[in-house]
Protein backbone atom coordinates (compact mmCIF):
# COMPACT_ATOMS: atom_id res chain seq x y z
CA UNK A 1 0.00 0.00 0.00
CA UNK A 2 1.17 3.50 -0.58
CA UNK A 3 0.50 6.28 1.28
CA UNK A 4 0.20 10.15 -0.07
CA UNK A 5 0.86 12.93 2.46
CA UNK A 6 -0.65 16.39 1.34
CA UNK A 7 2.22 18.97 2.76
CA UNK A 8 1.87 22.05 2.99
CA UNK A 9 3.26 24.86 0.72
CA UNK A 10 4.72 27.53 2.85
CA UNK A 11 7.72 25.86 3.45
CA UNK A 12 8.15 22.75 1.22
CA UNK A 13 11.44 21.17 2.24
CA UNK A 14 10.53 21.68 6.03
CA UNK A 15 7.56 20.17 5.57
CA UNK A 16 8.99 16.88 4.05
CA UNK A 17 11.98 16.84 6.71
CA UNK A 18 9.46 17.49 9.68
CA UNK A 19 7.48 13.84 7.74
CA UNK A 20 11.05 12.37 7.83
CA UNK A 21 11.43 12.99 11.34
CA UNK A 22 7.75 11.91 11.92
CA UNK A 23 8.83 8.56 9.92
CA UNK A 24 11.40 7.87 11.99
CA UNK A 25 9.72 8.61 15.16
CA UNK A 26 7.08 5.75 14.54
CA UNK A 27 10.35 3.34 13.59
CA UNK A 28 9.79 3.63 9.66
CA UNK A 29 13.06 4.16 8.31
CA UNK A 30 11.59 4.81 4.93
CA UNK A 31 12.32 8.49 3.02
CA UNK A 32 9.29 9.58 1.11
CA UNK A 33 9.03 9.96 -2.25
CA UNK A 34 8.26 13.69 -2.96
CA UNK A 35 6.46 15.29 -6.49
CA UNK A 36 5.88 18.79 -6.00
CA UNK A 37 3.67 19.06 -2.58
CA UNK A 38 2.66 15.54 -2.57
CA UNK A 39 4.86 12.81 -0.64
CA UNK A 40 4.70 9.22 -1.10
CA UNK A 41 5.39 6.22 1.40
CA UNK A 42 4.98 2.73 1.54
CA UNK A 43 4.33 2.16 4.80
CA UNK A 44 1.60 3.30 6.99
CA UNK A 45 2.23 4.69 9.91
CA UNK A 46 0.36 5.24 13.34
CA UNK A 47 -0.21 8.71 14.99
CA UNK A 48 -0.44 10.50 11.99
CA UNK A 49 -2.07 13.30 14.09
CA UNK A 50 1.19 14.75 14.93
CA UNK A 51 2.48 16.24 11.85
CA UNK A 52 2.16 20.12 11.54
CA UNK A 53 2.91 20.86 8.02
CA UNK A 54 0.89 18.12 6.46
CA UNK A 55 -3.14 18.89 5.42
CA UNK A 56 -4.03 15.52 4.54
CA UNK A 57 -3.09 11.99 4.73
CA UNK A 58 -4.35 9.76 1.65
CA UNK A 59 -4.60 5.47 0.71
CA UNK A 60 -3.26 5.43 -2.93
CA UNK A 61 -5.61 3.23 -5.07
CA UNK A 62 -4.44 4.23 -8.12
CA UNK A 63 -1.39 5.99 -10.60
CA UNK A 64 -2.57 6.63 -13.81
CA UNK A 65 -1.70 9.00 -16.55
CA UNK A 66 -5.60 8.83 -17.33
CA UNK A 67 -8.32 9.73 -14.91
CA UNK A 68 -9.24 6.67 -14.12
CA UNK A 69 -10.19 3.82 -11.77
CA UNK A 70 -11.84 0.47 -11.03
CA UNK A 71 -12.25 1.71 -7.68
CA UNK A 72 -16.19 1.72 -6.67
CA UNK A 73 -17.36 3.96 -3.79
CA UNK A 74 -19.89 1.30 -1.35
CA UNK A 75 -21.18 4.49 0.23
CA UNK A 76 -21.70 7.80 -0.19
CA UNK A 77 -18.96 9.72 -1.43
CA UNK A 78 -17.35 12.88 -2.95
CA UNK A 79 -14.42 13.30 -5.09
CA UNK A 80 -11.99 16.39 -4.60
CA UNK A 81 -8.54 17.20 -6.58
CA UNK A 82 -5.49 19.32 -5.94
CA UNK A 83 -3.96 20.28 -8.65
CA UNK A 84 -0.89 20.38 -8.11
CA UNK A 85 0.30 21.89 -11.07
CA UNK A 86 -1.66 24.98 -11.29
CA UNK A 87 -2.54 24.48 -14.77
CA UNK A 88 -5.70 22.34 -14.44
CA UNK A 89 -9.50 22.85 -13.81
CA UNK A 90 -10.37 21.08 -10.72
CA UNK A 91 -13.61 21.04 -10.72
CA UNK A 92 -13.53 19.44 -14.20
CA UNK A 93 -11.42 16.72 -12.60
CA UNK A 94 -13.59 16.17 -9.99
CA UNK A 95 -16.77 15.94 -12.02
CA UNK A 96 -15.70 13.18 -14.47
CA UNK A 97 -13.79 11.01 -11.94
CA UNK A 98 -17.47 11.14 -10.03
CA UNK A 99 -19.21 10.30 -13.31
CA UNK A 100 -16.96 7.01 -13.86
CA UNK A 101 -17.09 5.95 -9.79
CA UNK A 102 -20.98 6.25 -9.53
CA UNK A 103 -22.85 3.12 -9.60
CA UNK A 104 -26.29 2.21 -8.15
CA UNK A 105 -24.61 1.18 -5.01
CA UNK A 106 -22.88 4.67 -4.21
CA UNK A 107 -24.25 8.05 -4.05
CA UNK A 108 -22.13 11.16 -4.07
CA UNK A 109 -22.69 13.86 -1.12
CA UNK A 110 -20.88 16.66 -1.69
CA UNK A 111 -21.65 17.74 2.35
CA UNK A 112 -21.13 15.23 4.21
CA UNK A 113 -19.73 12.48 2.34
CA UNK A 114 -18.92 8.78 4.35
CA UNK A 115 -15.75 8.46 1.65
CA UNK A 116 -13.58 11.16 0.33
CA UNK A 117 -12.09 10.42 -3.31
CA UNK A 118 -8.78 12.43 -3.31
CA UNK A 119 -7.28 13.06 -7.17
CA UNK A 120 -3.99 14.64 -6.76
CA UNK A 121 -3.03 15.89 -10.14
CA UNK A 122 1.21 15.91 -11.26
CA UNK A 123 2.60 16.73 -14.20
CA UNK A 124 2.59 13.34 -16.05
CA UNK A 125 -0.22 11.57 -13.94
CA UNK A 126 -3.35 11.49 -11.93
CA UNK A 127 -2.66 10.05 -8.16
CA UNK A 128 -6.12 8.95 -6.66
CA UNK A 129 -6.77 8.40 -3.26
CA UNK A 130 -9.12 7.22 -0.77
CA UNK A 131 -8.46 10.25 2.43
CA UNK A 132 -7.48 8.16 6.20
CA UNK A 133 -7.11 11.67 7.64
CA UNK A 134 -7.31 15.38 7.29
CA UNK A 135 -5.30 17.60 9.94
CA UNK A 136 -7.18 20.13 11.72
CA UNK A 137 -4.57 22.78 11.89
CA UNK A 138 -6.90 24.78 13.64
CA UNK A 139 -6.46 23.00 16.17
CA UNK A 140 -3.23 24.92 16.44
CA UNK A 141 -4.56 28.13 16.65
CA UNK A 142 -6.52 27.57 19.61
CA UNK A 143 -3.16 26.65 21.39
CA UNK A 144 -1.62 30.22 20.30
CA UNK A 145 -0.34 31.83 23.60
CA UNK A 146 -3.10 34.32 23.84
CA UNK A 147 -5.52 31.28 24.40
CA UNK A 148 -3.30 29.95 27.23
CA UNK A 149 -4.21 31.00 30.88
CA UNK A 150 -0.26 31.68 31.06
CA UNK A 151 1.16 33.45 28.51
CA UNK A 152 4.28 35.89 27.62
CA UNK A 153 5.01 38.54 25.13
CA UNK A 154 7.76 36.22 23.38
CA UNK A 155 5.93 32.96 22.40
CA UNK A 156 7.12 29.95 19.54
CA UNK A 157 3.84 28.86 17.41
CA UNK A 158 2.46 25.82 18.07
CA UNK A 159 2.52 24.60 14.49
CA UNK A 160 6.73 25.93 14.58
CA UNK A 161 6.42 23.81 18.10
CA UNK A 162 5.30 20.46 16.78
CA UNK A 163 7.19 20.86 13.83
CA UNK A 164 10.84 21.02 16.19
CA UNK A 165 9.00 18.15 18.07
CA UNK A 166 8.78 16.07 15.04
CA UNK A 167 12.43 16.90 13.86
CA UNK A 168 13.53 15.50 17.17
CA UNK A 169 12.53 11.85 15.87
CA UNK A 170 10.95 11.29 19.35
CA UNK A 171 9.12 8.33 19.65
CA UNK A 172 5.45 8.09 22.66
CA UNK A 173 7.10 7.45 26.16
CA UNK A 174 10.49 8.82 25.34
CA UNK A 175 12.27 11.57 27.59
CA UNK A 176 12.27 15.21 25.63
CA UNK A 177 13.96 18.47 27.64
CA UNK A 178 13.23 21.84 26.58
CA UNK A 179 15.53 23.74 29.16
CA UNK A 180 14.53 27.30 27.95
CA UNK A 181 10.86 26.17 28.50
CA UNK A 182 8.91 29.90 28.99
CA UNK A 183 5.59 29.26 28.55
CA UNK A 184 6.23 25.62 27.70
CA UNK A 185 4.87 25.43 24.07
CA UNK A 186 7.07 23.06 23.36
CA UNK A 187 6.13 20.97 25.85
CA UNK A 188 2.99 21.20 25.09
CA UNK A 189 3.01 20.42 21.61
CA UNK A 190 5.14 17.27 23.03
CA UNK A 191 2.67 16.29 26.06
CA UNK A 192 0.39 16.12 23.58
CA UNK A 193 2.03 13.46 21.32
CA UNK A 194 2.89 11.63 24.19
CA UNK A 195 5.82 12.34 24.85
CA UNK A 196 7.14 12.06 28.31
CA UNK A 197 8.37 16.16 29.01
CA UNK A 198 10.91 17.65 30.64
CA UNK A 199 11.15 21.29 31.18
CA UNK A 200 13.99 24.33 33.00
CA UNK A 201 13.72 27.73 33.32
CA UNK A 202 15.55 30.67 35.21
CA UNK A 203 12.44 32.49 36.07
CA UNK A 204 9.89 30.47 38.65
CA UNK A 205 6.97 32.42 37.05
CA UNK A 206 7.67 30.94 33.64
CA UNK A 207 8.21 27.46 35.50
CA UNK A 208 4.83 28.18 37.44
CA UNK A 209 3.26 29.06 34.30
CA UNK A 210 4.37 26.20 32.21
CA UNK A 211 3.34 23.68 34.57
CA UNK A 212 -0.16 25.61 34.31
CA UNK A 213 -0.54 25.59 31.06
CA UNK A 214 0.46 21.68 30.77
CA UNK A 215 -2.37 20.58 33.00
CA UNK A 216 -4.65 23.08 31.23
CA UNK A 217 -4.22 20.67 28.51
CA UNK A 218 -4.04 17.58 30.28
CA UNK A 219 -0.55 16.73 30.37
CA UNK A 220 0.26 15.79 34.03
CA UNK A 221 3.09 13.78 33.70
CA UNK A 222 5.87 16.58 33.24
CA UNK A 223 8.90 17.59 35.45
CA UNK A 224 9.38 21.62 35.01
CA UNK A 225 12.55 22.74 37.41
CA UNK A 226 13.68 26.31 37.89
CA UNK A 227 17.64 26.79 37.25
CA UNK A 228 19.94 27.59 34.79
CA UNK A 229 21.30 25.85 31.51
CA UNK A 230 24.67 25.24 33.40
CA UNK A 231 22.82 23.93 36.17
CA UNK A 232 20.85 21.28 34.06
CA UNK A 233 22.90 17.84 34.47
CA UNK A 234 22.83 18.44 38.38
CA UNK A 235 19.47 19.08 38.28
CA UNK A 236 17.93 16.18 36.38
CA UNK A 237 20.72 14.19 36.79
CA UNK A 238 18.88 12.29 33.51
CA UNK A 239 19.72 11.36 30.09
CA UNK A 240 16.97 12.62 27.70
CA UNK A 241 16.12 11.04 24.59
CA UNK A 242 16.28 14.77 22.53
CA UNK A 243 16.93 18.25 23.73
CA UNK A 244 14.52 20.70 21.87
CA UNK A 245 14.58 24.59 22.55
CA UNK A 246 14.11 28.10 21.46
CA UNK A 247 17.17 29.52 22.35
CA UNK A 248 16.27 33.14 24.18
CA UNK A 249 17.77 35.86 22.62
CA UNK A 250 17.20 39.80 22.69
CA UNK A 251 16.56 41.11 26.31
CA UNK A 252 15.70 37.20 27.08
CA UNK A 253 18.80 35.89 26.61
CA UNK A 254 20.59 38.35 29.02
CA UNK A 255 19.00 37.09 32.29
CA UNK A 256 21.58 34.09 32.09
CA UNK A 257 24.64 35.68 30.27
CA UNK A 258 26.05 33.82 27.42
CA UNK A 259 22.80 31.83 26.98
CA UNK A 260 23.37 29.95 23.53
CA UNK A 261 27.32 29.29 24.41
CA UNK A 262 26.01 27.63 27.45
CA UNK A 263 23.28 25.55 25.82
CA UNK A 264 26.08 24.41 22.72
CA UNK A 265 28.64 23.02 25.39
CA UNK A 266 25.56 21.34 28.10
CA UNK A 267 23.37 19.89 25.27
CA UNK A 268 25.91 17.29 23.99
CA UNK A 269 26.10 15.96 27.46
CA UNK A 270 22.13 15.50 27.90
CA UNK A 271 21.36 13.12 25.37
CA UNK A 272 22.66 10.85 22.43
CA UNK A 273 19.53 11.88 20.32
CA UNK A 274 18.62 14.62 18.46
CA UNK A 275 19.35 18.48 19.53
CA UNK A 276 16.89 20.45 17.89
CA UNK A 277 17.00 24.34 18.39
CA UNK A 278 16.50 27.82 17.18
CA UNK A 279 18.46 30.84 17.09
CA UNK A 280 18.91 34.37 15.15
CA UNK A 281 21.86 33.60 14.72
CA UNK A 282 23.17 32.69 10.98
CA UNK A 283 25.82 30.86 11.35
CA UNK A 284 27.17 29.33 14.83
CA UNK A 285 30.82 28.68 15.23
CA UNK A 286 30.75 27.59 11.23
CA UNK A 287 27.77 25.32 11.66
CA UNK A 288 25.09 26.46 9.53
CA UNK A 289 21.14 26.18 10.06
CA UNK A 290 19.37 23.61 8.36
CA UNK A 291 16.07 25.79 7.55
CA UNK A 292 15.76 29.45 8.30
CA UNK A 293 12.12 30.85 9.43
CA UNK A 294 10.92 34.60 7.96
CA UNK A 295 9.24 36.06 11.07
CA UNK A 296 9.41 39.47 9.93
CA UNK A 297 11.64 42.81 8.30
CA UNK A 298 14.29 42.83 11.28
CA UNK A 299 14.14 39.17 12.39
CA UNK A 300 14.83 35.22 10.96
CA UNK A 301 14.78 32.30 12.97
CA UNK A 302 17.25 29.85 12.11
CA UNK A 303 16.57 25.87 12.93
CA UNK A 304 19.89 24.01 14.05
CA UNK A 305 19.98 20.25 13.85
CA UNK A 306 22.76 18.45 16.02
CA UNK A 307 23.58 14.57 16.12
């Protein structure tokens, strides 16, 4: 069976690493096939919920370079393409793959339908579909830190959150530390994949307020500590499966002096996994980022991967 994972545009190539990381989080070490937005795997994997910067998940049940199928609808159904070419008429697609599917034991219900027929549409062929799973990214949104009960000025999106959770490789039950946790949207994005979180922070507010926020959300089991990054192997004395952080910066990163210096020579020692961070900083020591994030005029986030 093959798969077909709908990613989205905005950022293309950290969409299909995020999937990657996914992949390899649920044990498949498989790399997906990608044509234009639309990646292909062979295996299917569980927990599909947790990608960020994938729409829709799809069952391949046909390649074709003609629109069609012996695929036959048993219920009620409606058939929707992407083209992902931007030179073809989609709703034209949509109504002649519907004409060939109908039978007298379907009916097509373009509301509410119990089956939706996916045509993704490449250069050279039609990829047809039968949709597992479509991601609510608003689901996101209502995690923003002006929803949370605890919330600061200087927040990471959740979607930017789960997508540095994903990167990690981090598989449900496994150890992950943020130790610049603020309002813990990390951790949160992490609780809720089931992920077993760790969290440190200089200021007892923001380790007040993550812990909050966490339980807000029904993630109980979490260990949030107040300290500092050099501080962080006495103080969980622990071996974490990844380290994942926003590295402070601006007026943030002075409360600790030397912030991202520390956090490069402590991380190393924490775990054997992945080190996933972000900085404004373009270029560390000569390491350079792996994707960069536009967040606006005077500011880009860079993403660091590590081990």
């Amino acid at each position: 069976m093959t798969y077909a994972y709908l990613l989205a545009g905005e950022n293309l190539e950290l969409a299909e690493a995020e999937l990657k990381g996914f992949l390899s989080s649920q044990e498949i070490e498989e790399d997906p096939k990608r044509e234009e937005r639309l990646a292909l795997t062979k295996k299917e994997p569980s927990q599909i919920k947790r990608l960020a910067l994938t729409h829709e998940v799809s069952k391949v049940i046909e390649r074709s370079k003609k629109l069609e199928t012996e695929y036959e609808p048993e219920n009620s159904f409606a058939v929707r393409a992407e083209d992902l070419t931007g030179e073809k008429n989609t709703k034209e697609v949509e109504k002649n793959l519907g004409s060939e599917i109908k039978t007298k034991k379907n009916s097509v219900d373009l509301e509410n339908p119990e089956e939706v027929i996916k045509v993704y549409i490449l250069e050279d062929e039609y990829v047809i579909g039968r949709q597992i799973l479509e991601i609510d990214r608003s689901l996101f949104n209502q995690r923003k830190n002006q929803n949370r009960e605890f919330s600061s000025p200087v927040s990471l999106d959740p979607v930017l959150a789960r997508v540095l959770v994903n990167l990690s490789e981090v598989s449900t039950g496994e150890k992950l530390l943020d130790p610049f946790c603020g309002t813990g949207g990390i951790l949160l994005e992490a609780g809720l994949c089931s992920i077993d979180v760790y969290g440190l922070d200089i200021q007892v507010s923001m380790v007040e307020g993550t812990k909050k926020n966490l339980e807000d959300y029904g993630i109980l089991n979490h260990d949030i500590r107040e300290g500092s990054i050099n501080q962080v192997e006495d103080i969980f004395d622990l071996e974490f499966d990844a380290v994942v952080t926003d590295v402070p910066y601006g007026k943030a990163s002075k409360k600790d002096g030397k912030t991202l210096e520390k956090f490069l020579e402590s991380a190393p020692k924490l775990t054997e996994g992945k080190i996933i961070f972000m900085s404004d900083k373009e270029n560390l020591d000569g390491m350079s980022p792996e994707f960069d994030i536009y967040v606006h005029k005077n500011l880009t986030r860079y993403i660091y991967i590590l081990q």
